[in-house]
Protein backbone atom coordinates (compact mmCIF):
# COMPACT_ATOMS: atom_id res chain seq x y z
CA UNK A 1 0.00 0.00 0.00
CA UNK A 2 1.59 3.29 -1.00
CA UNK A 3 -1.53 6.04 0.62
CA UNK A 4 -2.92 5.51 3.50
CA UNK A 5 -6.03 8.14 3.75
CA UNK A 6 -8.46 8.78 6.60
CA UNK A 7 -10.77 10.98 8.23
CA UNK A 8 -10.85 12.00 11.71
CA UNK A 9 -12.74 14.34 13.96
CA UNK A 10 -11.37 16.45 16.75
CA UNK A 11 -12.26 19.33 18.94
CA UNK A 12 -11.31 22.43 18.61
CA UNK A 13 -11.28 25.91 20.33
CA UNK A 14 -11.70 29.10 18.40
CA UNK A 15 -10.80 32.56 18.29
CA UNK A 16 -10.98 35.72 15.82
CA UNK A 17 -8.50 37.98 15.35
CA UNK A 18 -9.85 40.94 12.53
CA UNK A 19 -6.53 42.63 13.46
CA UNK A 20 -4.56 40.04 11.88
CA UNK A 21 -5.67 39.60 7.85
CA UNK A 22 -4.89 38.62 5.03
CA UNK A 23 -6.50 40.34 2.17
CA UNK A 24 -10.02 41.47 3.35
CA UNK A 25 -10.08 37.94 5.72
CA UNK A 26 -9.57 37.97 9.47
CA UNK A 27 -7.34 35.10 10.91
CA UNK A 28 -9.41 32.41 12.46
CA UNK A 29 -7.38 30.43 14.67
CA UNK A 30 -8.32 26.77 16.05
CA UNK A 31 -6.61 25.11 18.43
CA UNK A 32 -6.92 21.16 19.10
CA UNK A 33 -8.46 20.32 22.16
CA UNK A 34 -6.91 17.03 22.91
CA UNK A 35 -3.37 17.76 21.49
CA UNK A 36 -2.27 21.25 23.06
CA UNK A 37 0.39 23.11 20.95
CA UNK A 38 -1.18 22.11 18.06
CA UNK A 39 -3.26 24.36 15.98
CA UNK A 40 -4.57 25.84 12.42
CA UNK A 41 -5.29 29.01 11.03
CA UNK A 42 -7.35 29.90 8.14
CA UNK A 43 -7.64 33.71 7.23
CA UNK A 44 -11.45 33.53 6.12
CA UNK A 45 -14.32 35.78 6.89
CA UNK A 46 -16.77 33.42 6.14
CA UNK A 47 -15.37 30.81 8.37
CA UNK A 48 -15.36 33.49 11.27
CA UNK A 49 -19.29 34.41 10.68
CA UNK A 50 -20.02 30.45 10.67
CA UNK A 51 -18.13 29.99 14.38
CA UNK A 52 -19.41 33.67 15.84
CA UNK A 53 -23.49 31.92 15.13
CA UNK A 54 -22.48 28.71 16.24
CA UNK A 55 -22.01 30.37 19.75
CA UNK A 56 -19.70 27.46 20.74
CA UNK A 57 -16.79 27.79 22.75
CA UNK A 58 -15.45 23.68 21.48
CA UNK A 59 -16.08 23.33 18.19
CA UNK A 60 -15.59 19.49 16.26
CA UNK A 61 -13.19 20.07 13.01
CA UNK A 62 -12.81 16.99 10.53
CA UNK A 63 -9.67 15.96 8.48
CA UNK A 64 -8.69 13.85 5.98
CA UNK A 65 -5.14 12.86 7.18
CA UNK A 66 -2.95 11.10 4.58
CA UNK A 67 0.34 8.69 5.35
CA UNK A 68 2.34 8.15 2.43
CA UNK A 69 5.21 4.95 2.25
CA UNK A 70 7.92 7.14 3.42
CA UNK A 71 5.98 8.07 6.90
CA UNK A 72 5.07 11.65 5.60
CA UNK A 73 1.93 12.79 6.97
CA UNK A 74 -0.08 15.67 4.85
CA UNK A 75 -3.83 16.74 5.97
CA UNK A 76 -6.47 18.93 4.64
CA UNK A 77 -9.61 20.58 6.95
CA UNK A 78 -13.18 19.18 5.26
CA UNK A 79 -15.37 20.56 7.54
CA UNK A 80 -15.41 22.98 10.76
CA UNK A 81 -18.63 22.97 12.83
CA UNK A 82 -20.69 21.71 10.13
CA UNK A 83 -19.16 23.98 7.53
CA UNK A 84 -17.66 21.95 4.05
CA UNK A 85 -17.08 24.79 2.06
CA UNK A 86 -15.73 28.34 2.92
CA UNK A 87 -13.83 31.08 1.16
CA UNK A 88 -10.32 31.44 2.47
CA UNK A 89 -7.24 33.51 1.27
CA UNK A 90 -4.87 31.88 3.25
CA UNK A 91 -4.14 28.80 5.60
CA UNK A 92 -1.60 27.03 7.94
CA UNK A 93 -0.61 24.54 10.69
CA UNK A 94 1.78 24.85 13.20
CA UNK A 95 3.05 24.49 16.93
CA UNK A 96 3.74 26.48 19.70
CA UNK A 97 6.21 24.70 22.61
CA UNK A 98 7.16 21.41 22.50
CA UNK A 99 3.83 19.45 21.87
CA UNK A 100 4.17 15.82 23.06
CA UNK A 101 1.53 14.13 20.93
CA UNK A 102 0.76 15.41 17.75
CA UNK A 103 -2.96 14.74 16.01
CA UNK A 104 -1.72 13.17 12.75
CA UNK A 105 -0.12 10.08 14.47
């Protein structure tokens, strides 16, 4: 087997940050729950409307993670708090610390 693909749901905290853009979007920030250190940002107003009328603090975020041969592990977000599809200039992943776990294991 060369791919391994597979989709997985975690929780997430939120927060919005219209100070921070990119283009016209504000940075919308997510943090995993379960795994701290880890977290995404996606620079999307849409995205940000979606979570302020959800009114949740813990939001669930799905991914499709894949492993490749080599060990290389590559994800992409499919759906935030019932959300599939949103406008977005810009997005990323990263760390803050020295996580001990990370989500894509």
């Amino acid at each position: 087997m060369l791919e391994q693909t597979k989709s997985q749901q975690f929780r997430m905290t939120w927060k919005i940050n219209p100070a921070d853009k990119n283009g016209d979007n504000s940075l919308v920030e997510l943090s995993f729950v379960d795994f701290p250190g880890h977290f995404i940002g996606e620079y999307s107003n849409q995205l940000a409307d979606h979570l302020m009328n959800e009114a949740k603090e813990v939001v669930p975020a799905t991914f499709e993670i894949t492993r490749d041969a080599f060990g290389n592990v590559s994800y992409s977000v499919r759906e935030i708090a019932g959300l599939k599809q949103w406008q977005r200039s810009f997005a990323y992943g990263g760390t803050s610390g020295s996580p001990e776990r990370s989500p894509f294991e």
